[in-house]
Protein backbone atom coordinates (compact mmCIF):
# COMPACT_ATOMS: atom_id res chain seq x y z
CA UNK A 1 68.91 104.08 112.26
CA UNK A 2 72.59 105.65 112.18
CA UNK A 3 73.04 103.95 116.02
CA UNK A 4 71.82 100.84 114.76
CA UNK A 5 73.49 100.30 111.73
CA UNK A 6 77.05 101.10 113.40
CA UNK A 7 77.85 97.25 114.33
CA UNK A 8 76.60 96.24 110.76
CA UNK A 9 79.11 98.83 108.90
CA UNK A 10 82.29 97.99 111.33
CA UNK A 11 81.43 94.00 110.41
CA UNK A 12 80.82 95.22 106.77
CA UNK A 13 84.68 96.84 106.54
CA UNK A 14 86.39 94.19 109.00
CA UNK A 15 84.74 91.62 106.16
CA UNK A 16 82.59 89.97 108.26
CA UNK A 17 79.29 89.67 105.54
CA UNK A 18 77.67 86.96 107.68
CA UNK A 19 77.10 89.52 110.52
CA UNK A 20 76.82 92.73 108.67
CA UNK A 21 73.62 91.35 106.04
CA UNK A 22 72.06 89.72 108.85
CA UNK A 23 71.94 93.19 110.60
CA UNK A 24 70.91 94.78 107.50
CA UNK A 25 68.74 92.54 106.61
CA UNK A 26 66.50 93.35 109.67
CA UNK A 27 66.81 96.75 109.09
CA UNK A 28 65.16 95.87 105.55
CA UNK A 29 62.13 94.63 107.45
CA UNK A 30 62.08 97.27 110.35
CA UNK A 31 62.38 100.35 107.69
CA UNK A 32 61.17 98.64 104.06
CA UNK A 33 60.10 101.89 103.37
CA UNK A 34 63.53 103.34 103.24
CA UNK A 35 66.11 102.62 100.65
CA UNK A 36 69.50 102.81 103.16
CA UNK A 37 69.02 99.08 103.87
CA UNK A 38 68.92 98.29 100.91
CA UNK A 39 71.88 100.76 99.90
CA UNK A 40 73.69 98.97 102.80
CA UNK A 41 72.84 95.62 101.00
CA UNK A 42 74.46 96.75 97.94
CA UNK A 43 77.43 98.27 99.55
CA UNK A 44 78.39 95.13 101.23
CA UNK A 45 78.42 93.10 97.51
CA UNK A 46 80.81 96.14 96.33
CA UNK A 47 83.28 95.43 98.79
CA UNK A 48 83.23 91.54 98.16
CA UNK A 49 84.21 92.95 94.92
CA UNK A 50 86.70 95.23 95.86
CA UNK A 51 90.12 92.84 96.92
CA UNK A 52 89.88 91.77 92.87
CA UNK A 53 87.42 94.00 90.55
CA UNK A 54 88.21 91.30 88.07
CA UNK A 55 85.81 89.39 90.35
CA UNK A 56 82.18 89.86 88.50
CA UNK A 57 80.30 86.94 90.16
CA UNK A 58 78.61 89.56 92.78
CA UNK A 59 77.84 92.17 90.17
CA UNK A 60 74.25 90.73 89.86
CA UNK A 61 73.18 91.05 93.51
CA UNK A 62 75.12 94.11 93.43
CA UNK A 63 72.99 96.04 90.72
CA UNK A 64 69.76 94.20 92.00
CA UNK A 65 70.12 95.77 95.47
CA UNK A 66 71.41 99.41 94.21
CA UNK A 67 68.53 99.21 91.62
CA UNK A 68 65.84 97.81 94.89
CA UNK A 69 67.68 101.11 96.91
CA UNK A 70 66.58 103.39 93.94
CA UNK A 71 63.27 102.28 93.81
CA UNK A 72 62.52 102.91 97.02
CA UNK A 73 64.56 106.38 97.28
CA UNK A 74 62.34 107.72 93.99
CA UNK A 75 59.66 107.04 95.81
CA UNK A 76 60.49 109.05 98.98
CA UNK A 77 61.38 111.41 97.11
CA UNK A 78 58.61 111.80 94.62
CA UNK A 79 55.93 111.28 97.35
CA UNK A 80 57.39 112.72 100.61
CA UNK A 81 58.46 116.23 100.78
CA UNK A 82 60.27 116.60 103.78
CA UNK A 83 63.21 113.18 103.00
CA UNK A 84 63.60 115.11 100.04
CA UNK A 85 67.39 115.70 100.41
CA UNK A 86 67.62 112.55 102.32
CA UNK A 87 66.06 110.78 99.31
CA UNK A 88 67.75 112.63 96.92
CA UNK A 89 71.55 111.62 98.63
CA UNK A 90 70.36 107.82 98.29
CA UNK A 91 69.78 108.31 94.80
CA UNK A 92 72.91 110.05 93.59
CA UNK A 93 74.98 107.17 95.80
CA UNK A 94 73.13 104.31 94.05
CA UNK A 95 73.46 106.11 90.64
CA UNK A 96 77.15 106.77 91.41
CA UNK A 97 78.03 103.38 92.87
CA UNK A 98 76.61 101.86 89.84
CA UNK A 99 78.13 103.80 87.19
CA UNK A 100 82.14 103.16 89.41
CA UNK A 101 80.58 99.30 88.18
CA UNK A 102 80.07 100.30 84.98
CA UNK A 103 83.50 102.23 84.33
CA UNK A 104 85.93 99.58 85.38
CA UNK A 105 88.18 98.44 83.59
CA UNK A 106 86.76 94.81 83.04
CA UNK A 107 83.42 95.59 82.45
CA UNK A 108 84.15 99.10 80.24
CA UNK A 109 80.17 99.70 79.93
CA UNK A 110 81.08 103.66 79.29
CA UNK A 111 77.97 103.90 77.91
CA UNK A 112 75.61 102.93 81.03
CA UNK A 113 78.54 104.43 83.55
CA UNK A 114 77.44 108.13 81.69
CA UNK A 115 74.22 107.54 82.27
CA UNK A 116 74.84 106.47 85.87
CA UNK A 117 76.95 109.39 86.48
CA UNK A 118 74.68 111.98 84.75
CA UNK A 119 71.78 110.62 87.26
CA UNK A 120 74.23 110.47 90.61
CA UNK A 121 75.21 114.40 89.06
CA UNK A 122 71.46 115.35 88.63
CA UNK A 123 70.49 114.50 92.47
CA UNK A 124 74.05 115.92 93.41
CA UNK A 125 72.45 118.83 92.06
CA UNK A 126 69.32 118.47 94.59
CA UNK A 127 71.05 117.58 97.89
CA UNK A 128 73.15 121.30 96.93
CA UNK A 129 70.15 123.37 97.32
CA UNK A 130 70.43 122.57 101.29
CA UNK A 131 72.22 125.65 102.44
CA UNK A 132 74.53 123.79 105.15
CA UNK A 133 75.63 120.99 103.61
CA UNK A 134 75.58 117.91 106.06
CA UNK A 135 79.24 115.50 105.97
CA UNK A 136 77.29 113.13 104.31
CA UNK A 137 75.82 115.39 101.51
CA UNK A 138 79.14 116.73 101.19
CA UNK A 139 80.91 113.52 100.08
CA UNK A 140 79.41 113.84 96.70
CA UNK A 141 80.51 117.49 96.33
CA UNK A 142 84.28 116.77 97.18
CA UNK A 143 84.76 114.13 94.84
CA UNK A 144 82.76 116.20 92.20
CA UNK A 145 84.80 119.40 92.65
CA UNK A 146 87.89 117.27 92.88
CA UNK A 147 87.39 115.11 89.82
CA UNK A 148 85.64 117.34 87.68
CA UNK A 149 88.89 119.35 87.33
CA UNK A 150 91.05 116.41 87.72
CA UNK A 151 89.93 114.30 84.69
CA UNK A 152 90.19 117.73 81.79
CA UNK A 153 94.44 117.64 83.09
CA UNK A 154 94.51 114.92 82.71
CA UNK A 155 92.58 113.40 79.70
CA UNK A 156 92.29 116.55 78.10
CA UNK A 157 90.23 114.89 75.57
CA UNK A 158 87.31 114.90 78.18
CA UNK A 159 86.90 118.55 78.13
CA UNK A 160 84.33 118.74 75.96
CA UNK A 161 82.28 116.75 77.87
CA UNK A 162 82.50 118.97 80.67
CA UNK A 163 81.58 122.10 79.33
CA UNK A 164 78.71 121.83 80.84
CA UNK A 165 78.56 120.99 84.14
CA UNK A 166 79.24 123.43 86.75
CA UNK A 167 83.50 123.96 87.18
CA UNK A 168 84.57 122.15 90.62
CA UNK A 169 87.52 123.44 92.40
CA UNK A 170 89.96 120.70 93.41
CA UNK A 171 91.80 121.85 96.33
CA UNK A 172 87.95 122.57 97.71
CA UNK A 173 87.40 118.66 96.72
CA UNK A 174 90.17 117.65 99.09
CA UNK A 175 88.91 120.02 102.06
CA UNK A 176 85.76 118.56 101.47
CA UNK A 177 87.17 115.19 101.88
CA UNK A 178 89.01 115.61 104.59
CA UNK A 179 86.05 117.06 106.68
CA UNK A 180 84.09 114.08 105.63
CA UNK A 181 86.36 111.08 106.79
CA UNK A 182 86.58 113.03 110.05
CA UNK A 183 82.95 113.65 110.48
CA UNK A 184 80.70 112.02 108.59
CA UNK A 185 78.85 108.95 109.73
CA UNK A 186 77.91 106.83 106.49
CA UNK A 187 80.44 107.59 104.27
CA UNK A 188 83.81 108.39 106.41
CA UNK A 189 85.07 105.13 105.65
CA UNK A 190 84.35 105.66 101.98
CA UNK A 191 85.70 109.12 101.60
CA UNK A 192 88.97 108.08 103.16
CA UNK A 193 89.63 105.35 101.15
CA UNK A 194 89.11 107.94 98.12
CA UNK A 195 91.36 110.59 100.27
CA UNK A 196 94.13 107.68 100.53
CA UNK A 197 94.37 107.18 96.51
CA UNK A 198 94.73 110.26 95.82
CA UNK A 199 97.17 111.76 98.05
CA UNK A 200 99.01 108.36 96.65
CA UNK A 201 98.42 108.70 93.17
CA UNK A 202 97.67 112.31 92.29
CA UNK A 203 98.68 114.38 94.89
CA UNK A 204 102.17 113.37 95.61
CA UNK A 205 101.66 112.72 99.50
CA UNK A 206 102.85 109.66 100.02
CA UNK A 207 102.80 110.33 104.08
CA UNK A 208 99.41 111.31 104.44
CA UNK A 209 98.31 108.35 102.26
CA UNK A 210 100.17 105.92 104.61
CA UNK A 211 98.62 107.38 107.56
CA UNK A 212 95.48 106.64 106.23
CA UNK A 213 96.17 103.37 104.64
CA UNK A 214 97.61 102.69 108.73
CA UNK A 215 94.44 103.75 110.20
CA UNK A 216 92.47 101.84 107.76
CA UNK A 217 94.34 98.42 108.35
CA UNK A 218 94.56 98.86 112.01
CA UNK A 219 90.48 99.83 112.58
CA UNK A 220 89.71 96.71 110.10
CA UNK A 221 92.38 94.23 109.85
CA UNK A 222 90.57 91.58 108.10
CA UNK A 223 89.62 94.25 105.06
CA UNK A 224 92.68 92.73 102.48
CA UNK A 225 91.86 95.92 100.20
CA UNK A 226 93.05 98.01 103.42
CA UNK A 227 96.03 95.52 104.54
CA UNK A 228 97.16 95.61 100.49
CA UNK A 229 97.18 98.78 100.12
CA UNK A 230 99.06 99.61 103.75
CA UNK A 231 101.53 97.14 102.89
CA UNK A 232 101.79 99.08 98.85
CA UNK A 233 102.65 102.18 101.18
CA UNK A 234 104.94 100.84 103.12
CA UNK A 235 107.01 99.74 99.74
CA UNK A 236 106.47 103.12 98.75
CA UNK A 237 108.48 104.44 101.68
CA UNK A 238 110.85 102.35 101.89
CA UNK A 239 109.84 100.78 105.49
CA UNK A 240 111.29 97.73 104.71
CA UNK A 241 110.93 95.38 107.95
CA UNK A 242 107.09 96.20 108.64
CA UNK A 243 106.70 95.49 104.56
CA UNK A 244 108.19 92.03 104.89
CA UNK A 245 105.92 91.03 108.25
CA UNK A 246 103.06 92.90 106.60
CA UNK A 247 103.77 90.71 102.42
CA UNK A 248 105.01 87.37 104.21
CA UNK A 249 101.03 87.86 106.67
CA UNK A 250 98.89 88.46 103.21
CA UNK A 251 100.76 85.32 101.54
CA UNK A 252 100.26 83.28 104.53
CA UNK A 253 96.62 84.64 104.54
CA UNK A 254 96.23 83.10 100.82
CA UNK A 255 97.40 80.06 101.62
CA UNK A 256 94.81 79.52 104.95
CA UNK A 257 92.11 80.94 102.37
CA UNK A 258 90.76 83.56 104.43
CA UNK A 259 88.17 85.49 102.92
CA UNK A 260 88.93 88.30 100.17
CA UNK A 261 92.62 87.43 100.12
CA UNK A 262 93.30 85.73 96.19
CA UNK A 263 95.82 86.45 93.36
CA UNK A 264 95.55 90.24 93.29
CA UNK A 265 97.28 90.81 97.27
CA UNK A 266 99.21 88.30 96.29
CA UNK A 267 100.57 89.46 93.41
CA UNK A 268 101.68 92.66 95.35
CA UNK A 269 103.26 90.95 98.43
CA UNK A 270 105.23 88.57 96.36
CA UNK A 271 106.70 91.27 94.19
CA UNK A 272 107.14 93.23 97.58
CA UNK A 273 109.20 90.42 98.80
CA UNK A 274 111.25 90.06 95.31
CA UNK A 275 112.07 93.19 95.57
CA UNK A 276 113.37 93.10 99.08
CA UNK A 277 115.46 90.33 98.73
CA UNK A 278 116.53 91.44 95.29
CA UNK A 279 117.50 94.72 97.32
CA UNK A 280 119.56 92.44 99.66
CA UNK A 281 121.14 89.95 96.80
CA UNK A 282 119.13 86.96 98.23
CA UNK A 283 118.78 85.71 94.69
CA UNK A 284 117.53 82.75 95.57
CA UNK A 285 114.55 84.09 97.31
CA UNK A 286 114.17 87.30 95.10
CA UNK A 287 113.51 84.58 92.75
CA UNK A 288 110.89 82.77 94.25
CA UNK A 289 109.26 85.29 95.10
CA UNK A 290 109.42 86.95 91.79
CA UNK A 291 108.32 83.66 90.04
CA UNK A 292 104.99 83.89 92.60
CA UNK A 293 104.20 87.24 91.78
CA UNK A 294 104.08 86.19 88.37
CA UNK A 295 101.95 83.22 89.40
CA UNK A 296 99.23 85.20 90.95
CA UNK A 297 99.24 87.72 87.97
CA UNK A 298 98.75 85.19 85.13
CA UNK A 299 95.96 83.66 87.35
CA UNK A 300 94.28 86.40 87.13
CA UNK A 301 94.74 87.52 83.79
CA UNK A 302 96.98 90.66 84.81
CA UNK A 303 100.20 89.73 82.83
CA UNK A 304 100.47 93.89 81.07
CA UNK A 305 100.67 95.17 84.55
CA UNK A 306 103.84 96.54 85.96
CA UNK A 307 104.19 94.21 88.96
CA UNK A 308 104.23 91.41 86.20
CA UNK A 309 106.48 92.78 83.41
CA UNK A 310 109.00 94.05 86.25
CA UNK A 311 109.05 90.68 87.86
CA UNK A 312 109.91 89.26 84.66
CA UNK A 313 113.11 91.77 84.03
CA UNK A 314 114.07 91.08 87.78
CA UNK A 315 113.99 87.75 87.01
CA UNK A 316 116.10 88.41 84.02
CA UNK A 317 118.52 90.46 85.58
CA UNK A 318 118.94 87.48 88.24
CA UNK A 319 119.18 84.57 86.18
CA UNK A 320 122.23 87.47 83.54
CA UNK A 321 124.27 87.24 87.35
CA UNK A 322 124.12 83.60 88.05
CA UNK A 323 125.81 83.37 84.66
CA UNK A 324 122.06 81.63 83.03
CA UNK A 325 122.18 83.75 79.66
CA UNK A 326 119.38 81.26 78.42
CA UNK A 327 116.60 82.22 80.76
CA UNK A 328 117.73 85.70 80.73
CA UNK A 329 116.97 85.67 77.81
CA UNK A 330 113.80 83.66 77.86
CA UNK A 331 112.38 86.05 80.55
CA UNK A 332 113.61 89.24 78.72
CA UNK A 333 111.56 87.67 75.29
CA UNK A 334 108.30 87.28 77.44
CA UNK A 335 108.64 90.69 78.37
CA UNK A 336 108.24 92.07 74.75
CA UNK A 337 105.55 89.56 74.08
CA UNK A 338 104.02 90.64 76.66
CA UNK A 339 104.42 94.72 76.74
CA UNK A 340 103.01 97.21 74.62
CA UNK A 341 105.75 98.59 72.48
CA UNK A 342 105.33 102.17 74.35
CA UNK A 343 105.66 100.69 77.66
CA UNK A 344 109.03 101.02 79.25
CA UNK A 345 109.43 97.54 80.05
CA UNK A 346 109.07 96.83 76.53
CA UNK A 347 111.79 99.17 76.11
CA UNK A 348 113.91 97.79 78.58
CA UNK A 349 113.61 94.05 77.78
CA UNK A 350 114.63 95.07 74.34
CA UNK A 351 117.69 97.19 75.76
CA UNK A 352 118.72 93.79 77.66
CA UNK A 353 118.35 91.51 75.18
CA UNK A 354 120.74 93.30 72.29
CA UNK A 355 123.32 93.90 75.23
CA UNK A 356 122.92 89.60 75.44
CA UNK A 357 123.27 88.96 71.93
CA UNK A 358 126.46 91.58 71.57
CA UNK A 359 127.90 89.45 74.47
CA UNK A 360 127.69 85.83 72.73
């Protein structure tokens, strides 16, 4: 099954559904009896979801086909002994799959997502009474030992809930990790994507995160998630004439309509580009670009997020040194309107626009 379903995966992450399902699809009929097609099935709806999680119009098919792969697993493992484990990894990446669903931000079920995650836990539980843990049984592990000490730092509020659960060790999470995107077979693609975000976002390795985010682009370059996020790296060290090919390719990419590429890439590369040219007092452009990024973002109902509210002071800050006072002032206004009074943009629009009305 593993040699079989390699083609379908590689289509799956390169974004080439058609391929992929039709692959998985005879695996459905070869092996009804076992729940990875069906897993497969619902793994290839959750990455049509991932370029914009905003996106619910797959969650249906989604759930149906993680629910169909849970079915079948509880049945393997209630009736048949020896897939045991097997069944019981099936079941905890269904469970856990469903409850990342649940716990996004646009569909904030917290309820069901604890419910998912307690069940994804429980068989967690299971597939750790193998001695030798294979890659693929490991995945779970790292991103419980990682997380489970993760969230208390951070959201201390959480503790309580974690009380208990067994404590996780997170430098052993990352270890874990790491051994998985090298060697496992199922879910190396999966653990490096988590691996990538947080080296990026938590740990502070911005290197190791582009490496990955390279890797990732280069072994699937029609994945937007991957280019987005390789071109995000490359703004984040400063590799400026790769990030303009790489912003000025996912705008063109929007415009030809190619599959998974929308608002959300686009709202990155545009700001990319703003900023570049901002860098380079190209005002002109910095504007354009600017203006796009905030295009994309109201389209798609992001106009809180930083990429948005920043555009907007850029454009502010732009429009103060071509001597336009009035839309300074107009794009410092929609700012606060905009902004939670916390946020620092808030904070900064409101700096801006005293420092305009002392100068009238």
């Amino acid at each position: 099954m593993q040699l079989e379903a390699t083609q379908a995966l590689n289509d799956m992450y390169d974004f080439n559904f058609a391929e992929a399902e039709k692959q998985m699809r005879w695996f459905k009929q070869k092996y009804v009896w076992h729940p990875l097609p069906y897993f497969l099935l619902g793994l290839s709806e959750w990455w049509k979801i991932m370029p914009n999680t905003k996106e619910t119009k797959y969650d249906d098919t989604f759930l149906a086909y993680m629910d169909s792969a849970i079915f079948v697993a509880e049945n393997l493992y209630k009736k048949h002994p020896e897939y045991k484990i097997e069944a019981a990894f099936f079941l905890a990446a269904a469970h856990g799959f469903k409850g990342r669903l649940y716990a996004d931000e646009e569909r904030k079920s917290w309820r069901k997502a604890a419910v998912q995650g307690k069940s994804a836990l429980n068989y967690l539980e299971v597939c750790r009474q193998k001695e030798d843990l294979s890659p693929e049984l490991l995945f779970g592990d790292a991103l419980y030992n990682y997380f489970s000490v993760w969230v208390p730092e951070n959201y201390p509020a959480m503790k309580p809930l974690l009380w208990f659960f067994r404590k996780g060790d997170k430098q052993l999470g990352l270890k874990q990790l790491k051994e998985v995107s090298y060697n496992a077979f199922y879910t190396r693609t999966e653990a490096m994507v988590w691996l990538m975000r947080i080296m990026n976002s938590y740990e502070n390795d911005q290197m190791r995160a582009h490496q990955i985010a390279e890797y990732l682009h280069q072994t699937y370059p029609n994945n937007p998630y991957f280019h987005r996020y390789f071109a995000r790296m490359l703004y984040s060290r400063g590799m400026y004439p790769e990030l303009e090919s790489e912003s000025l390719k996912i705008l063109s990419l929007i415009d030809s309509a190619k599959l998974g590429y929308e608002a959300t890439s686009g709202r990155y590369a545009a700001f990319f580009l703003g900023q570049l040219y901002d860098f380079k007092r190209k005002d002109d452009l910095a504007k354009k670009y600017y203006l796009l990024s905030c295009k994309f973002a109201e389209e798609i109902g992001a106009t809180d997020s930083g990429y948005y509210l920043y555009s907007l002071i850029a454009l502010g800050e732009i429009s103060e040194r071509q001597g336009n006072k009035a839309d300074a002032k107009k794009y410092f206004t929609l700012v606060k309107s905009k902004a939670g009074r916390k946020n620092e943009a808030f904070k900064d629009a409101k700096r801006r626009l005293k420092k305009l009305e002392k100068s009238d």
